[in-house]
PDB file of N, CA and C in Angstrom:
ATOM      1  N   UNK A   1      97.123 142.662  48.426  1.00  0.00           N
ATOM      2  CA  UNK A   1      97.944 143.851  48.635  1.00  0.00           C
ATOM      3  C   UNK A   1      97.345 144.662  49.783  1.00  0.00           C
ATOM      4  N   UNK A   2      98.416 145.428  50.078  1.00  0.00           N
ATOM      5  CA  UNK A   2      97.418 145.910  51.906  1.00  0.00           C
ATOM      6  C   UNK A   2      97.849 147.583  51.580  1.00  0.00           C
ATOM      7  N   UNK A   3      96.742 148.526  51.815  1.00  0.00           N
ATOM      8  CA  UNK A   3      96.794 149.254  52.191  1.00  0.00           C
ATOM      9  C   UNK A   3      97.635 149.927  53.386  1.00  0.00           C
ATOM     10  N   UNK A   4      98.488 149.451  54.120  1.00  0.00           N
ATOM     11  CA  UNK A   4      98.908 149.864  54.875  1.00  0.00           C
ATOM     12  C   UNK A   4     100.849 150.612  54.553  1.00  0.00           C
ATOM     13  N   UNK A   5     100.811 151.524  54.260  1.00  0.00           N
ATOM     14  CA  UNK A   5     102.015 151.663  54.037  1.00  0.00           C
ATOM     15  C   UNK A   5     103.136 151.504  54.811  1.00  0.00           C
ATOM     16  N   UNK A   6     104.436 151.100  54.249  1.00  0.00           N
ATOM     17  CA  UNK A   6     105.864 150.381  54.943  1.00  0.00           C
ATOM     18  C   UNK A   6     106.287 151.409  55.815  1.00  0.00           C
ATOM     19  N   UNK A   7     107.062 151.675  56.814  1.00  0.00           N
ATOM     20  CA  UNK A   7     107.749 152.583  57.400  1.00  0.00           C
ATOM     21  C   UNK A   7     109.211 152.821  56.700  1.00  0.00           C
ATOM     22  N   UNK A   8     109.274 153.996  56.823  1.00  0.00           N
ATOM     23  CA  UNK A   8     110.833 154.300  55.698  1.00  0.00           C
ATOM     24  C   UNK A   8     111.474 155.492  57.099  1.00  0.00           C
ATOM     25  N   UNK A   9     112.106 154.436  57.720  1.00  0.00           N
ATOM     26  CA  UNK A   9     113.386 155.371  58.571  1.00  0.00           C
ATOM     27  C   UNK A   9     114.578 155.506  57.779  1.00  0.00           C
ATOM     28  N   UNK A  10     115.254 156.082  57.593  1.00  0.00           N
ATOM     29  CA  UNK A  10     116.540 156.775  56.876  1.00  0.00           C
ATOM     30  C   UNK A  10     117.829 157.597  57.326  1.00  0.00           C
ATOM     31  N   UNK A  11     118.899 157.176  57.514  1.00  0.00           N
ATOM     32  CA  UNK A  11     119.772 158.044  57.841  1.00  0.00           C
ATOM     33  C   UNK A  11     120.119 158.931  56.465  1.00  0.00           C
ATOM     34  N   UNK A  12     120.306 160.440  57.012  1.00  0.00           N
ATOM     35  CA  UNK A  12     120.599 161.141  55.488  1.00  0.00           C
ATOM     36  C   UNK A  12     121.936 162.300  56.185  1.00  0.00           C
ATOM     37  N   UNK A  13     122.742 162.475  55.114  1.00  0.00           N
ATOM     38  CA  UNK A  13     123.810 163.661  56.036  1.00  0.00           C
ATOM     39  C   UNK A  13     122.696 164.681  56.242  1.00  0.00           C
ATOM     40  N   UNK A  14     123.588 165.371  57.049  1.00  0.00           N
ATOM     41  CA  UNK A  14     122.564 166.935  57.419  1.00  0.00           C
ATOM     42  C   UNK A  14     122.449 167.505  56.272  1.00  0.00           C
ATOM     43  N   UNK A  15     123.342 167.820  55.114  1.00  0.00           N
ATOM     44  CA  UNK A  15     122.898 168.541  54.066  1.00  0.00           C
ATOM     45  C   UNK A  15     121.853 168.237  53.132  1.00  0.00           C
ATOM     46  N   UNK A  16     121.503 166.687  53.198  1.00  0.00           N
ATOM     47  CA  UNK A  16     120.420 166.107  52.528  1.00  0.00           C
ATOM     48  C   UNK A  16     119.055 166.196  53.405  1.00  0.00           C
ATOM     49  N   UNK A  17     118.974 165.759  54.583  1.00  0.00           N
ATOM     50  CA  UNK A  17     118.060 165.746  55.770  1.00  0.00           C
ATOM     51  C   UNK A  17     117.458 167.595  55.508  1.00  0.00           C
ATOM     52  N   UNK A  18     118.510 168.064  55.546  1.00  0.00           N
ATOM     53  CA  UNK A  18     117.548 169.646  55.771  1.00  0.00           C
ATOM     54  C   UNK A  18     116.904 170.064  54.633  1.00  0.00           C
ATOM     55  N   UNK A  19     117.035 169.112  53.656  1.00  0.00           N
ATOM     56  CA  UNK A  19     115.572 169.439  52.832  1.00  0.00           C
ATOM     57  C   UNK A  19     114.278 169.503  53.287  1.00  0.00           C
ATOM     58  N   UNK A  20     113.972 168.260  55.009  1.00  0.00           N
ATOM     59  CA  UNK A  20     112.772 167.902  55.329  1.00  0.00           C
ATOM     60  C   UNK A  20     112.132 169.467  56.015  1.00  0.00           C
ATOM     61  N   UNK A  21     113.037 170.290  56.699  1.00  0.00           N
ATOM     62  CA  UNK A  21     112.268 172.090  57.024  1.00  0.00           C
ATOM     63  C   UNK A  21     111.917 172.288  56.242  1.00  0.00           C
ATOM     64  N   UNK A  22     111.835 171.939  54.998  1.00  0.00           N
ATOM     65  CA  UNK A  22     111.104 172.674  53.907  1.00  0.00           C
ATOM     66  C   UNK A  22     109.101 172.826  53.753  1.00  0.00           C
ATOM     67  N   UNK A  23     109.326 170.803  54.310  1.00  0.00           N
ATOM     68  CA  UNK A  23     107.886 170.437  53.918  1.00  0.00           C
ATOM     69  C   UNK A  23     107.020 171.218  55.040  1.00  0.00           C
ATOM     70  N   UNK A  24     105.853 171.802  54.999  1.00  0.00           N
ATOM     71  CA  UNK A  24     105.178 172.562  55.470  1.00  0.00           C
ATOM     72  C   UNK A  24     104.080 171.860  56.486  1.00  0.00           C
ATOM     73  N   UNK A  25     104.316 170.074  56.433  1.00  0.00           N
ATOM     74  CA  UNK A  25     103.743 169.812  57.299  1.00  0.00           C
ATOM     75  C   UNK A  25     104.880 168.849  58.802  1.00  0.00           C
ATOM     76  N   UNK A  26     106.403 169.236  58.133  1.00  0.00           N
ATOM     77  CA  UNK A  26     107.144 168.512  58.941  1.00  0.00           C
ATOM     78  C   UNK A  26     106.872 168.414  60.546  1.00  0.00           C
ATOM     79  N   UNK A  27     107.725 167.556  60.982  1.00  0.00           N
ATOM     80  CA  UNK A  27     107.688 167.033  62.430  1.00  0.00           C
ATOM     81  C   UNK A  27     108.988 166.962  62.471  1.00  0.00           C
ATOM     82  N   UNK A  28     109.883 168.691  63.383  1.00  0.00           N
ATOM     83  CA  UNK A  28     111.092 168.453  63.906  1.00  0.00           C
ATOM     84  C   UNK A  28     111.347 167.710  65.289  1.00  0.00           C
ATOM     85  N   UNK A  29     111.793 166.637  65.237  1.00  0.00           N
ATOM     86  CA  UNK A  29     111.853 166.032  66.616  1.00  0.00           C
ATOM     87  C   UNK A  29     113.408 166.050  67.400  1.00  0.00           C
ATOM     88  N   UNK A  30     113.889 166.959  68.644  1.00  0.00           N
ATOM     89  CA  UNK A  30     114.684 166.559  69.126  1.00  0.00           C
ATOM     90  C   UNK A  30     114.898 166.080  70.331  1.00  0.00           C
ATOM     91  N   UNK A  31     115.703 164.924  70.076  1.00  0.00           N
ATOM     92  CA  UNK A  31     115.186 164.018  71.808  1.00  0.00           C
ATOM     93  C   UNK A  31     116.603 163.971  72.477  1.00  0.00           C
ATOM     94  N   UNK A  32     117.258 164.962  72.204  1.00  0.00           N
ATOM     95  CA  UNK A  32     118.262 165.499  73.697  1.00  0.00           C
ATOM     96  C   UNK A  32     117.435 165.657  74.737  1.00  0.00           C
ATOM     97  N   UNK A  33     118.243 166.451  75.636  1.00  0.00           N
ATOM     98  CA  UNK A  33     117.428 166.555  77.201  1.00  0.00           C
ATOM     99  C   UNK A  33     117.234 168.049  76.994  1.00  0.00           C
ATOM    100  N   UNK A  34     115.896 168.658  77.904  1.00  0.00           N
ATOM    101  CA  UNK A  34     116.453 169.652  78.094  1.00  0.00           C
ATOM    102  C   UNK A  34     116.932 170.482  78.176  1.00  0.00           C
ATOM    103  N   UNK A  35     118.378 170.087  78.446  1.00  0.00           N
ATOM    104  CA  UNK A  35     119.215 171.010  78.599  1.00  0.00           C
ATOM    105  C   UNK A  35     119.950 171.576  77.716  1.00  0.00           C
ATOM    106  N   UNK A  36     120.464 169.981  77.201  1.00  0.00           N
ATOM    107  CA  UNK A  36     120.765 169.896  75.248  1.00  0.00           C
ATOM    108  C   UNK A  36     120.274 171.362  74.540  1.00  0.00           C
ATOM    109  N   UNK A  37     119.013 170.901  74.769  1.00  0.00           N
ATOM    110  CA  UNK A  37     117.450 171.830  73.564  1.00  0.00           C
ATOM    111  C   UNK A  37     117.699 173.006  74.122  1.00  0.00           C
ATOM    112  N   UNK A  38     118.167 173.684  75.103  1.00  0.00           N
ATOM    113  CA  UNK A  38     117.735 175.326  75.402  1.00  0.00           C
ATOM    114  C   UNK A  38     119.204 175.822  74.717  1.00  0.00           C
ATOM    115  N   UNK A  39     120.019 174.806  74.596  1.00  0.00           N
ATOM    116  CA  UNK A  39     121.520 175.652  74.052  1.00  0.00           C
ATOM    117  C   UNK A  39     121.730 176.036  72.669  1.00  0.00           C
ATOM    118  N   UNK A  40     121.132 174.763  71.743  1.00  0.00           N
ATOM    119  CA  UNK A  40     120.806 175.199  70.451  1.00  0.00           C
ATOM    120  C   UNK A  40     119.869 174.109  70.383  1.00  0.00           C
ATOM    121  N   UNK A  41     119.013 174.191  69.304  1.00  0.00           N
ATOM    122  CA  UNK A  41     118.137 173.348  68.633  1.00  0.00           C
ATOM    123  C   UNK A  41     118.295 173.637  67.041  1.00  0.00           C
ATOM    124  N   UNK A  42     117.019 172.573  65.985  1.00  0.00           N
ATOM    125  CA  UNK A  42     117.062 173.089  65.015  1.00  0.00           C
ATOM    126  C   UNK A  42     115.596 173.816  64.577  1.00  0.00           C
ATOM    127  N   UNK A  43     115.723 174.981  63.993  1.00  0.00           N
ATOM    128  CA  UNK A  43     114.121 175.795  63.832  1.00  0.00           C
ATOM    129  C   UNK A  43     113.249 174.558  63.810  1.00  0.00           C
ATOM    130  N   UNK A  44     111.855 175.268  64.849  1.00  0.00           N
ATOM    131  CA  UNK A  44     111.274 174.387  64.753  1.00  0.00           C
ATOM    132  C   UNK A  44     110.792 173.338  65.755  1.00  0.00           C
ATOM    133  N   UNK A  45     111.975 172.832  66.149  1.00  0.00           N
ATOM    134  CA  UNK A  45     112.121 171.441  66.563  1.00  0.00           C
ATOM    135  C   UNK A  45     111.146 171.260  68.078  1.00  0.00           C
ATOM    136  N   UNK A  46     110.406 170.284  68.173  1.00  0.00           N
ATOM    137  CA  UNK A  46     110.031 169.852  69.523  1.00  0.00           C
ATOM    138  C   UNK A  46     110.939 168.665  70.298  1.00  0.00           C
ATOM    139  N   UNK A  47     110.265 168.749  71.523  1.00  0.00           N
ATOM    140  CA  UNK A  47     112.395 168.342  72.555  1.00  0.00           C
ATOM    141  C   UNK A  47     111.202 167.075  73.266  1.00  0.00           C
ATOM    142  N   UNK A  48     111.855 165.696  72.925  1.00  0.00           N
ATOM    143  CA  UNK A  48     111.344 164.931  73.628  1.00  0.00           C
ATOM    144  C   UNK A  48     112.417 164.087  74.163  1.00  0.00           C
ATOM    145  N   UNK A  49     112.705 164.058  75.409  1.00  0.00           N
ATOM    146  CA  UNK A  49     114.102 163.423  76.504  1.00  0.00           C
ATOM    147  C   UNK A  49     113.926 162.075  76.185  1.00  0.00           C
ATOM    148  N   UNK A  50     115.071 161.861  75.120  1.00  0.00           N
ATOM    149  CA  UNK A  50     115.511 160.250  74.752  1.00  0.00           C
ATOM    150  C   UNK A  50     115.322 159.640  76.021  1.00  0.00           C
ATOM    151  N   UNK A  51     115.999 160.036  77.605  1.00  0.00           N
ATOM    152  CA  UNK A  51     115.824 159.379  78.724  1.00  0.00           C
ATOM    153  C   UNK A  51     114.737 159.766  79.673  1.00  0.00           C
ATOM    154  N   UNK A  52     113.867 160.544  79.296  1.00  0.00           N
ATOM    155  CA  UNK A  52     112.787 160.976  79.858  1.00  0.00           C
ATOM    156  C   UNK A  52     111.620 159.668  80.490  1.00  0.00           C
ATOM    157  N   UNK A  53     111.344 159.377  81.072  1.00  0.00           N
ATOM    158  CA  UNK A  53     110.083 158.483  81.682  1.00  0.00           C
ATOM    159  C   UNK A  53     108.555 158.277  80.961  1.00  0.00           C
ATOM    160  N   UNK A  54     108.734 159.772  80.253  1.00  0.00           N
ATOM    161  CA  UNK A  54     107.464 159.475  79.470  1.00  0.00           C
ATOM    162  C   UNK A  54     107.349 159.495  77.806  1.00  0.00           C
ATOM    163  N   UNK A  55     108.849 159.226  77.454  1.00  0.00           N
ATOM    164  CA  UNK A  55     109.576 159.154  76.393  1.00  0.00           C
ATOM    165  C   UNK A  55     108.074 158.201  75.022  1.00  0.00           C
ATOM    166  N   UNK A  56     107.785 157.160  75.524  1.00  0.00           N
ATOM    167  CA  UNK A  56     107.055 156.628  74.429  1.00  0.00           C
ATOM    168  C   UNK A  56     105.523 157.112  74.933  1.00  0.00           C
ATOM    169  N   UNK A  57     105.285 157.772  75.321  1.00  0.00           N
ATOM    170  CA  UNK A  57     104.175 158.276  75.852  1.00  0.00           C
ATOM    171  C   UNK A  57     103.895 159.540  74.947  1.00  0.00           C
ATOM    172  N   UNK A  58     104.776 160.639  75.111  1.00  0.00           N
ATOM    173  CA  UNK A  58     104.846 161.630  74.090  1.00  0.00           C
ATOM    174  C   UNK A  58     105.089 161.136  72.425  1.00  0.00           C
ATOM    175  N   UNK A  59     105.804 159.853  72.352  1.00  0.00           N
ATOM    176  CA  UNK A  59     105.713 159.905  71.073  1.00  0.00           C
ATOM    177  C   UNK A  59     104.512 159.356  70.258  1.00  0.00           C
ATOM    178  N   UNK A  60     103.774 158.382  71.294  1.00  0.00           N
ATOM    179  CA  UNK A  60     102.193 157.876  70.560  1.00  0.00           C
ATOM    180  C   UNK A  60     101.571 158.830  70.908  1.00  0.00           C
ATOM    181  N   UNK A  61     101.787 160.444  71.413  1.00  0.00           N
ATOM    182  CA  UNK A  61     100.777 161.539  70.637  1.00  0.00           C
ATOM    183  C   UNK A  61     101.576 162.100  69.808  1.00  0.00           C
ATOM    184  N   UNK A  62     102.139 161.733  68.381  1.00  0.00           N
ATOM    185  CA  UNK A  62     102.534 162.744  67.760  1.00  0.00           C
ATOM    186  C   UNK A  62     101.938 161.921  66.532  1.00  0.00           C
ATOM    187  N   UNK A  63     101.756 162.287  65.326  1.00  0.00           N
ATOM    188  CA  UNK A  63     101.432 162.696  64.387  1.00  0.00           C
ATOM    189  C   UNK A  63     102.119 161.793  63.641  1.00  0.00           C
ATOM    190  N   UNK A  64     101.662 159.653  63.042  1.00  0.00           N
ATOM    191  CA  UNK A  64     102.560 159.027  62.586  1.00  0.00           C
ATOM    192  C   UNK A  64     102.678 159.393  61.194  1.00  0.00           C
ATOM    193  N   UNK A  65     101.770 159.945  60.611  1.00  0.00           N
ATOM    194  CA  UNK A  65     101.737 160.275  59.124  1.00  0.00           C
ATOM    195  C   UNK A  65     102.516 161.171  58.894  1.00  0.00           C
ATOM    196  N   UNK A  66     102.681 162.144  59.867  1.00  0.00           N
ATOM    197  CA  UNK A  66     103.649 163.608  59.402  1.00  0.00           C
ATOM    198  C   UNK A  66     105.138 163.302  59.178  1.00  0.00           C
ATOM    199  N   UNK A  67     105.857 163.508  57.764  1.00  0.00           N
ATOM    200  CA  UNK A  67     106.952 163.544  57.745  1.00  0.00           C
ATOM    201  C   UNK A  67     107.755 164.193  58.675  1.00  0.00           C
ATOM    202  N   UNK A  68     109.277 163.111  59.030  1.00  0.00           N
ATOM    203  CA  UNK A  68     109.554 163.429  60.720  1.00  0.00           C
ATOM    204  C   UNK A  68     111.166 163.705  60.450  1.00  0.00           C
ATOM    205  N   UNK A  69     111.601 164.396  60.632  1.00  0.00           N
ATOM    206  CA  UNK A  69     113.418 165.202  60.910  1.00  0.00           C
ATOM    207  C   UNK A  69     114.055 164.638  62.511  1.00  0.00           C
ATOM    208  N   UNK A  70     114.192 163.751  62.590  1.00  0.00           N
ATOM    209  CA  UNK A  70     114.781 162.853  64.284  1.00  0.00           C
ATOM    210  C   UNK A  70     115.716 163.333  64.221  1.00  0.00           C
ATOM    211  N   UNK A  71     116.218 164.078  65.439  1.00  0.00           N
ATOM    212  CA  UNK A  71     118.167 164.343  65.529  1.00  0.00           C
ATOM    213  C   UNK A  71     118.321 163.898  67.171  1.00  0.00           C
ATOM    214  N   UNK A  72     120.120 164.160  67.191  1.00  0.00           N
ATOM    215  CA  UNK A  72     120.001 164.232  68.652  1.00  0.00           C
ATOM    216  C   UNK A  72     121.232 164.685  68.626  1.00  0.00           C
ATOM    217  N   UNK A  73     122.719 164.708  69.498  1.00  0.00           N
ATOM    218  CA  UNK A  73     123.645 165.337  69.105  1.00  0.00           C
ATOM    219  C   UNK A  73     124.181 164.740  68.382  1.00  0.00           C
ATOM    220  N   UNK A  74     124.589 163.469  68.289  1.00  0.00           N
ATOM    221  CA  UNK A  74     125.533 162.881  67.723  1.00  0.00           C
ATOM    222  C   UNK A  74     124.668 161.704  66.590  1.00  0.00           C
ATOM    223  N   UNK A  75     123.570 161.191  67.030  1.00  0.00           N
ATOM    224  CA  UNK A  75     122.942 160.362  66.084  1.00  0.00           C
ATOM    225  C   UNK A  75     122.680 159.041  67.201  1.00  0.00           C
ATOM    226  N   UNK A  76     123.291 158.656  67.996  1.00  0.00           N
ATOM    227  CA  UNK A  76     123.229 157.663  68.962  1.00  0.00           C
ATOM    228  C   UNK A  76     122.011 157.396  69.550  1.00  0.00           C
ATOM    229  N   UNK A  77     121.466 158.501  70.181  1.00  0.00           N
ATOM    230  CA  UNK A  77     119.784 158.220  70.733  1.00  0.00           C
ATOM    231  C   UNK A  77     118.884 158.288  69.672  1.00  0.00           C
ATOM    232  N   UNK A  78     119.403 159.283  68.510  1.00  0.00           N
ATOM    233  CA  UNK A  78     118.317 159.129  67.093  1.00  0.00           C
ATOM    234  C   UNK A  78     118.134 157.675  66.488  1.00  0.00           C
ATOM    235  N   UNK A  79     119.547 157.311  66.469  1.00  0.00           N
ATOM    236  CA  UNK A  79     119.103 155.955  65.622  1.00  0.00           C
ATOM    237  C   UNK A  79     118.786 154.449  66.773  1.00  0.00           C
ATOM    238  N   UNK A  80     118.808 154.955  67.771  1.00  0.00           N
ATOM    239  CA  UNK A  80     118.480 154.034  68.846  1.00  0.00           C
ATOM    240  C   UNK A  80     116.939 153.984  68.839  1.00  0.00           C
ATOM    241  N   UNK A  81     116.346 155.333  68.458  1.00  0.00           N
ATOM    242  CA  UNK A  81     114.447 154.949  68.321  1.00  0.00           C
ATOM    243  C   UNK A  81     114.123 154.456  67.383  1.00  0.00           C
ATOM    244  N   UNK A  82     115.110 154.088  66.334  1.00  0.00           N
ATOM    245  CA  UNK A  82     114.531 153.309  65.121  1.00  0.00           C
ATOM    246  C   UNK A  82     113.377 152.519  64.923  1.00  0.00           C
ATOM    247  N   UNK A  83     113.579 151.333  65.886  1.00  0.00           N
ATOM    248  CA  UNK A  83     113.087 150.044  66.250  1.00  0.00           C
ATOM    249  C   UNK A  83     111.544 150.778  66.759  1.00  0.00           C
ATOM    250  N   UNK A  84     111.814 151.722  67.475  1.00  0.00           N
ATOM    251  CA  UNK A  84     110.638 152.297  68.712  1.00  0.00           C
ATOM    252  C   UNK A  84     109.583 153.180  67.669  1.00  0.00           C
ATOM    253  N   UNK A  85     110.507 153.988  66.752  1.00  0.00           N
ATOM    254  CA  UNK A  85     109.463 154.439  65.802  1.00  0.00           C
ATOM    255  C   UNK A  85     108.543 153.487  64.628  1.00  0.00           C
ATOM    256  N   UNK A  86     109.007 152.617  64.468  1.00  0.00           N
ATOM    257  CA  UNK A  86     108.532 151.772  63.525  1.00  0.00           C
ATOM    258  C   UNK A  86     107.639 151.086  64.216  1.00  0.00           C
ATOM    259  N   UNK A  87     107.914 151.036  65.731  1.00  0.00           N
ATOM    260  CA  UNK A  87     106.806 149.809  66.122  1.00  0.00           C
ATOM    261  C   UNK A  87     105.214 150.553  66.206  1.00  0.00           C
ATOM    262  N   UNK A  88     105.838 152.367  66.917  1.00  0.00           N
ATOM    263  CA  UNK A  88     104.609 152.689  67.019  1.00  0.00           C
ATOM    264  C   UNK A  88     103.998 153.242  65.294  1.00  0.00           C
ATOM    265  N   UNK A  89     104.482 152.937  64.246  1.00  0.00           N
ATOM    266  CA  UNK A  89     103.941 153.068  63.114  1.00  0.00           C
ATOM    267  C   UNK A  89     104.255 154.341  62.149  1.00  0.00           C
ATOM    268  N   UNK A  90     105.247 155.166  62.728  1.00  0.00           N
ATOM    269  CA  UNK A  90     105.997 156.413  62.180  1.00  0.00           C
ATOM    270  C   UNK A  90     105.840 155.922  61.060  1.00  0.00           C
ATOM    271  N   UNK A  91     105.873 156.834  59.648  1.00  0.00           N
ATOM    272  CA  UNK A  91     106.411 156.027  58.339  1.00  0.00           C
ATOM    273  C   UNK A  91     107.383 156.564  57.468  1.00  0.00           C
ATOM    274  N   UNK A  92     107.195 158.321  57.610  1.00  0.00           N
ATOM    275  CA  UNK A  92     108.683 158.617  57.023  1.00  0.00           C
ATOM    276  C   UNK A  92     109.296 159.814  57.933  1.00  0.00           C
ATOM    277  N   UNK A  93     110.251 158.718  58.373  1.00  0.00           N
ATOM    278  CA  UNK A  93     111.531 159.696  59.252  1.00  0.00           C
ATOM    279  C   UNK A  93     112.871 159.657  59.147  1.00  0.00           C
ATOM    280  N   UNK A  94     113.542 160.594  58.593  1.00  0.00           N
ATOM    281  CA  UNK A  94     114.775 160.945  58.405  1.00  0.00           C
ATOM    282  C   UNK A  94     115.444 161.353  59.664  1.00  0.00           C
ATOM    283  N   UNK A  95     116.488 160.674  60.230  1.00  0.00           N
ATOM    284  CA  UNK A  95     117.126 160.537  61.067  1.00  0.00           C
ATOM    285  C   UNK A  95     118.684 161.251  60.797  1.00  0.00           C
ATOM    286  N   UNK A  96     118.979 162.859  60.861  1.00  0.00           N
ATOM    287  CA  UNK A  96     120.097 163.383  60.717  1.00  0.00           C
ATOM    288  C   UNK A  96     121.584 162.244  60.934  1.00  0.00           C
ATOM    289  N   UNK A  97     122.033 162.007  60.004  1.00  0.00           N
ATOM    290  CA  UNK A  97     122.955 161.390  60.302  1.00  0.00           C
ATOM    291  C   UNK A  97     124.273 162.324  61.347  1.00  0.00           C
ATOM    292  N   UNK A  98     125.030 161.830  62.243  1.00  0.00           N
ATOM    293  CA  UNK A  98     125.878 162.417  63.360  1.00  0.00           C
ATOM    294  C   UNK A  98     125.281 163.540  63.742  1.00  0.00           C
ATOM    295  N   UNK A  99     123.876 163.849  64.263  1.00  0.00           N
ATOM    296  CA  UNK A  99     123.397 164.586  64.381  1.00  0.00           C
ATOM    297  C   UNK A  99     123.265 166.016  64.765  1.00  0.00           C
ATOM    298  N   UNK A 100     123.412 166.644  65.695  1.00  0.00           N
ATOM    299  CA  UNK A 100     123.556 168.315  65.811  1.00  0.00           C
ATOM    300  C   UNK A 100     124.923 168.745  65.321  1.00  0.00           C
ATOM    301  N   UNK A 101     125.861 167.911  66.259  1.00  0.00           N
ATOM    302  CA  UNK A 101     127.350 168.007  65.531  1.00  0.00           C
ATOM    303  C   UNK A 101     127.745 168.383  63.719  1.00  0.00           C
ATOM    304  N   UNK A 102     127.010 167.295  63.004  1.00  0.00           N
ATOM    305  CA  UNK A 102     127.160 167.651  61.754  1.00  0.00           C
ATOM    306  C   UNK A 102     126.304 168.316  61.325  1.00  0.00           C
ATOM    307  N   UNK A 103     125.020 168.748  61.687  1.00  0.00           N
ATOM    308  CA  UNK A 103     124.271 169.874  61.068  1.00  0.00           C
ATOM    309  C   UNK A 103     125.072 170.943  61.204  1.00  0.00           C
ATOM    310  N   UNK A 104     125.851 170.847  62.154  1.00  0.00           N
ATOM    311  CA  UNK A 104     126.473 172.707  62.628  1.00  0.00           C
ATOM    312  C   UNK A 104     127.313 172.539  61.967  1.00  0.00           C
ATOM    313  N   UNK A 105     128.247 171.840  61.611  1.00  0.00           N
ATOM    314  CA  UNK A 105     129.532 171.593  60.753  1.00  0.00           C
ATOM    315  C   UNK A 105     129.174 171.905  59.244  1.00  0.00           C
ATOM    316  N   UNK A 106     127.559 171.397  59.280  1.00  0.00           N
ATOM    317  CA  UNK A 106     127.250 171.978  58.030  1.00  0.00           C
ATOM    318  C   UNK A 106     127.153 173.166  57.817  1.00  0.00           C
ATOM    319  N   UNK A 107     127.085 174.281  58.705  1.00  0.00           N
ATOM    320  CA  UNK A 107     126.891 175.264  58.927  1.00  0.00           C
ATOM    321  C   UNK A 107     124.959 175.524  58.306  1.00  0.00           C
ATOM    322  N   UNK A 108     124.314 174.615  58.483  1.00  0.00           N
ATOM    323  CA  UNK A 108     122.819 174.707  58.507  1.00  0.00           C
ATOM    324  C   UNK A 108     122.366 175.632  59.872  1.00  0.00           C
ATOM    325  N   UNK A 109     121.024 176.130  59.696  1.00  0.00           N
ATOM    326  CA  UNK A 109     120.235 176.904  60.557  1.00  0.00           C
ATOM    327  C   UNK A 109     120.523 175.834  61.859  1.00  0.00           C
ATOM    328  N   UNK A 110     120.544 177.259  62.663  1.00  0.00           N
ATOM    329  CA  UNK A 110     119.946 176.329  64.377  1.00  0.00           C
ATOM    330  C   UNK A 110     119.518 177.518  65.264  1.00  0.00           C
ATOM    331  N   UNK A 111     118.526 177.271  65.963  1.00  0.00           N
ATOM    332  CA  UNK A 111     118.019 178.483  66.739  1.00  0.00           C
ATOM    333  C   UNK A 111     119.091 177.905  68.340  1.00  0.00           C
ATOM    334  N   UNK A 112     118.721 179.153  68.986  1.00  0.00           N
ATOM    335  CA  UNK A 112     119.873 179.568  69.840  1.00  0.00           C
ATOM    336  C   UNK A 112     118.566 180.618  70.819  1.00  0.00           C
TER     337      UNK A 112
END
């Protein structure tokens, strides 16, 4: 048996997902651009450019143990790092399902 624990990526609706602001050691990740991130975000959140150049660079410094909140607007670039988070060893990240779109529809928090 191995010590090494499985990676658990997850799509969850926004109303389930925004349980993860709760945990006190979360990792809000949003990987819009930019420009996306200065219009709204969600509390919290750090902005890493899905198309950015140094895209997997910033993400092998983040924190694989810390439970992780992935959005993006729609869910398309979120669930596109799937593969990318698992390789670099993420283990639990909840991936907003249809992402900013349906958080706001949820009428959940978003800073502005």
């Amino acid at each position: 048996m191995t010590d090494q624990q499985q990676p658990n990526i997850r799509a969850l609706p926004a109303s389930e997902a925004a349980a993860r602001l709760e945990e006190p050691d979360a990792l809000v990740l949003d990987v819009r651009t930019p420009g996306e991130y200065v219009q709204a975000h969600l509390p919290g959140a750090i902005n890493i450019d899905f198309y950015g150049p140094t895209l997997r660079q910033e993400l092998e410094e983040l924190d694989r143990d810390a439970p992780m909140l992935l959005y993006c607007r729609s869910g398309q670039r979120s669930g596109n790092l799937h593969g990318l988070l698992t390789e670099l060893g993420f283990r639990d990240v909840v991936d907003v399902h249809g992402g900013l779109i349906e958080w706001v529809n949820a009428e959940l928090p978003v800073d502005r």
